[in-house]
C-alpha atoms as a PDB file:
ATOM      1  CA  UNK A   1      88.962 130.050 153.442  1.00  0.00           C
ATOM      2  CA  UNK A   2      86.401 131.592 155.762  1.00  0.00           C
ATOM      3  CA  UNK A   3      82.832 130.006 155.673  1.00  0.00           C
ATOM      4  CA  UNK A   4      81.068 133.616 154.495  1.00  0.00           C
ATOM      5  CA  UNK A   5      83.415 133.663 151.429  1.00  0.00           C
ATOM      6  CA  UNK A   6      82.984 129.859 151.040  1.00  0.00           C
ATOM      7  CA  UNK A   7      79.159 130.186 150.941  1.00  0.00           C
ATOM      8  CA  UNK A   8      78.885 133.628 148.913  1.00  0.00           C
ATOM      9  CA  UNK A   9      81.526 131.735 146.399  1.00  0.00           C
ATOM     10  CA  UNK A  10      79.025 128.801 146.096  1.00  0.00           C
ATOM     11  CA  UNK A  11      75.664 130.457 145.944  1.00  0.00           C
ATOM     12  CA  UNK A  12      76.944 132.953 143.101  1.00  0.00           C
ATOM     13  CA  UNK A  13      78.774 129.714 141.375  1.00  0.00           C
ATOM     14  CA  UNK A  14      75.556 127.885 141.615  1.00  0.00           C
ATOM     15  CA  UNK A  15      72.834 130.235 141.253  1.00  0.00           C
ATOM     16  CA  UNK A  16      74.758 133.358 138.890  1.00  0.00           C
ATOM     17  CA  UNK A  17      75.926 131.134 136.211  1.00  0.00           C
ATOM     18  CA  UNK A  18      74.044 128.652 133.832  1.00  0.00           C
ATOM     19  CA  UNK A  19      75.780 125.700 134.359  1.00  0.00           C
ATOM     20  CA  UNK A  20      75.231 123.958 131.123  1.00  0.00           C
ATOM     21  CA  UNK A  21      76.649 127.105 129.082  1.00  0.00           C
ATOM     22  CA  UNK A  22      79.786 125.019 129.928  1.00  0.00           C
ATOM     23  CA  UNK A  23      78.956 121.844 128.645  1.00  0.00           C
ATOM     24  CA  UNK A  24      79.689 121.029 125.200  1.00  0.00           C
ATOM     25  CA  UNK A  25      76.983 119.861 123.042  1.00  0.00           C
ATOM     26  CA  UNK A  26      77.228 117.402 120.161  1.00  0.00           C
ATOM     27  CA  UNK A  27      73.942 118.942 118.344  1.00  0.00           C
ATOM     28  CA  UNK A  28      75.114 121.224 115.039  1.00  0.00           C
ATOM     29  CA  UNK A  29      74.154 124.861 115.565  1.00  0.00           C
ATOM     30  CA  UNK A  30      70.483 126.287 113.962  1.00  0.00           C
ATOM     31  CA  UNK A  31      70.602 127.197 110.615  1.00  0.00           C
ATOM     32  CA  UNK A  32      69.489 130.413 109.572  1.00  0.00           C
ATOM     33  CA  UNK A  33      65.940 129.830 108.450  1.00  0.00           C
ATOM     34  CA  UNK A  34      65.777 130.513 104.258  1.00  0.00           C
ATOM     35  CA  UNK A  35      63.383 133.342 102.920  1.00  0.00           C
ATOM     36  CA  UNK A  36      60.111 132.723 101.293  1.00  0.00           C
ATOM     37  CA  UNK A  37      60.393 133.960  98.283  1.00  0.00           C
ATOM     38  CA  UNK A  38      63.624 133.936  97.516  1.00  0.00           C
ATOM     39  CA  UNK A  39      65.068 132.360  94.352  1.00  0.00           C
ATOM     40  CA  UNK A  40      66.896 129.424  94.646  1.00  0.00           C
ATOM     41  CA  UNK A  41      69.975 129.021  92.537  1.00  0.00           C
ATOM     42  CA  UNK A  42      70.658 125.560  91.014  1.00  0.00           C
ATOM     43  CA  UNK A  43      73.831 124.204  92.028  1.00  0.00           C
ATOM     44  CA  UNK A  44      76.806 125.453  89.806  1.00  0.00           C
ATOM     45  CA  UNK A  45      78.514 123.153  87.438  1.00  0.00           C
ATOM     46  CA  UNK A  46      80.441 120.856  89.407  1.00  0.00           C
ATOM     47  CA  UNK A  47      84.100 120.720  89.356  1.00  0.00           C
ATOM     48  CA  UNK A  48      85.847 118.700  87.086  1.00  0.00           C
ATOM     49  CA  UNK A  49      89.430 117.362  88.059  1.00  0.00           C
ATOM     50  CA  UNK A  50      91.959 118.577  86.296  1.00  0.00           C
ATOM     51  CA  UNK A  51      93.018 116.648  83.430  1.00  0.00           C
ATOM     52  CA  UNK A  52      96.245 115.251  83.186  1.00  0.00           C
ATOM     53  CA  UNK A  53      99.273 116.047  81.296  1.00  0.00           C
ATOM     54  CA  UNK A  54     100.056 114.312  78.494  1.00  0.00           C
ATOM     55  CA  UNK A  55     103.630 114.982  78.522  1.00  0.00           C
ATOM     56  CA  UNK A  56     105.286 111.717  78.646  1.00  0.00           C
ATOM     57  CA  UNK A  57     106.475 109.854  75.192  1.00  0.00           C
ATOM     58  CA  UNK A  58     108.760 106.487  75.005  1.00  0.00           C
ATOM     59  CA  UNK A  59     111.733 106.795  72.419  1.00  0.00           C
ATOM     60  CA  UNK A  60     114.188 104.252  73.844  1.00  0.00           C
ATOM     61  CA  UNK A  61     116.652 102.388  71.732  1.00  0.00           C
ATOM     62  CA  UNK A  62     118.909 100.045  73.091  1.00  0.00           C
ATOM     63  CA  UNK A  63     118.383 101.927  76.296  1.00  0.00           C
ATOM     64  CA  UNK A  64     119.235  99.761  79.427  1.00  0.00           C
ATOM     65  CA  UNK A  65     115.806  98.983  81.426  1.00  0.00           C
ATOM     66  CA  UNK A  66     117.128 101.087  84.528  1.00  0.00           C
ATOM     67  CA  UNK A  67     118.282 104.308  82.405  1.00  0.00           C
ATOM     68  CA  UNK A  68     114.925 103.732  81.086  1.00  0.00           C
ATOM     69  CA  UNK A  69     113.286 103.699  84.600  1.00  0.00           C
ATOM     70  CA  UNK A  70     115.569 106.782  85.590  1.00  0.00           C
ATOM     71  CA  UNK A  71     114.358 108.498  82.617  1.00  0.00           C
ATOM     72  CA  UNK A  72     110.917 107.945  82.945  1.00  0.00           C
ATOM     73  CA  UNK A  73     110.739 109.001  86.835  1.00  0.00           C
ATOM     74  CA  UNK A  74     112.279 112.391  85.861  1.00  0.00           C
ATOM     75  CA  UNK A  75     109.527 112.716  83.222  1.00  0.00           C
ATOM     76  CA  UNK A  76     106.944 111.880  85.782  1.00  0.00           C
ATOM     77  CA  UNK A  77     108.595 114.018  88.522  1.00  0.00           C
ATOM     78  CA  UNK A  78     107.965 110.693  91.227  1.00  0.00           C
ATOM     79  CA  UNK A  79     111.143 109.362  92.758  1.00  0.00           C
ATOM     80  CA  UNK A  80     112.556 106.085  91.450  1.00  0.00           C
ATOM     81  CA  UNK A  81     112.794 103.539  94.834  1.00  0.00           C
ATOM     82  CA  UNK A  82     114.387 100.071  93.502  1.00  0.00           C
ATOM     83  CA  UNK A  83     116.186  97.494  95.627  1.00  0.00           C
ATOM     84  CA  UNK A  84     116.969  95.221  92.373  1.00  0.00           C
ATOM     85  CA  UNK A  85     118.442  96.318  89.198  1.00  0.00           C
ATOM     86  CA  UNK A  86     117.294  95.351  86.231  1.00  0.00           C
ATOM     87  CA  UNK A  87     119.148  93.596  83.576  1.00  0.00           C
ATOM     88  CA  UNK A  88     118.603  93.888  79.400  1.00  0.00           C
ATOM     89  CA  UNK A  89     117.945  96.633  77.307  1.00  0.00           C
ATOM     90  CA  UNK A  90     114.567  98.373  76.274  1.00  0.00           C
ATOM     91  CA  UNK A  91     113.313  99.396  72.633  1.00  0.00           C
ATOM     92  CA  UNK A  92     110.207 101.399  72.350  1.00  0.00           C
ATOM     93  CA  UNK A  93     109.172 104.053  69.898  1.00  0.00           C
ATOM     94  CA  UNK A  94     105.899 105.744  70.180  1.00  0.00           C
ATOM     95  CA  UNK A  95     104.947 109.045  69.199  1.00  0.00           C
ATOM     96  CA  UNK A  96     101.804 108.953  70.883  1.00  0.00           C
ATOM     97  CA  UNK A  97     101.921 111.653  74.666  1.00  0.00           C
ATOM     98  CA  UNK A  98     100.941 109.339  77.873  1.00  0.00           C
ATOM     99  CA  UNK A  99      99.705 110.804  80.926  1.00  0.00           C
ATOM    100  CA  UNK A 100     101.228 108.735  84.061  1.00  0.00           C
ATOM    101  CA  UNK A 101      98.703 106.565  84.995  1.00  0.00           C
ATOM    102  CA  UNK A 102      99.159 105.749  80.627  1.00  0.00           C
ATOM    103  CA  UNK A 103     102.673 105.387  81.221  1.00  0.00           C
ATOM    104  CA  UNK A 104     103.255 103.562  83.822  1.00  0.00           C
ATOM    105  CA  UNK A 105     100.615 100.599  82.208  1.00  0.00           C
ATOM    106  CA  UNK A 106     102.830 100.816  79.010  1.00  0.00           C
ATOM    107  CA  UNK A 107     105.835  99.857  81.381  1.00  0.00           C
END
């Protein structure tokens, strides 16, 4: 590169453009500044979660504890993951609607 371009290059890089318009800054932008005057609103409501389904009820007789299981993670539309069967039979009757986090304390 020629030393005239060189030098025109570097005094419009140095003196044209604000060097710290580059630089990132870890300061939050200005807020707008509020209105005198102005009502403020209280806060709405706030948001309650949404309740849970009671849509789970336990009317096993006889049932083996792993149809039982199977049953039961259908119900609560979570996978069933077991490395261990288990062995005996389950009888429950209740006709009272568990959420999940009901059920699986029951079981």
């Amino acid at each position: 590169m020629k030393p005239f371009s060189l030098s025109v290059c570097l005094f419009l890089l140095l003196n044209g453009l604000p060097l710290d318009g580059f630089a990132q800054s870890d300061t939050p932008p200005p807020t707008p500044p509020k209105e005198e005057g102005a009502p403020v609103q209280p806060d709405a409501k706030p948001v309650e979660p949404a309740k849970e389904k009671r849509n789970i009820r336990f009317q096993f007789e006889g049932v083996p504890y792993m149809d039982a299981l199977q049953r039961f993670s259908q119900m609560a539309e979570k996978p069933l993951i077991t490395e261990v069967p288990l062995e005996g039979t389950l009888t429950f009757f209740d006709s009272e609607p568990y959420t999940y986090e009901e059920a699986m304390d029951v079981l």
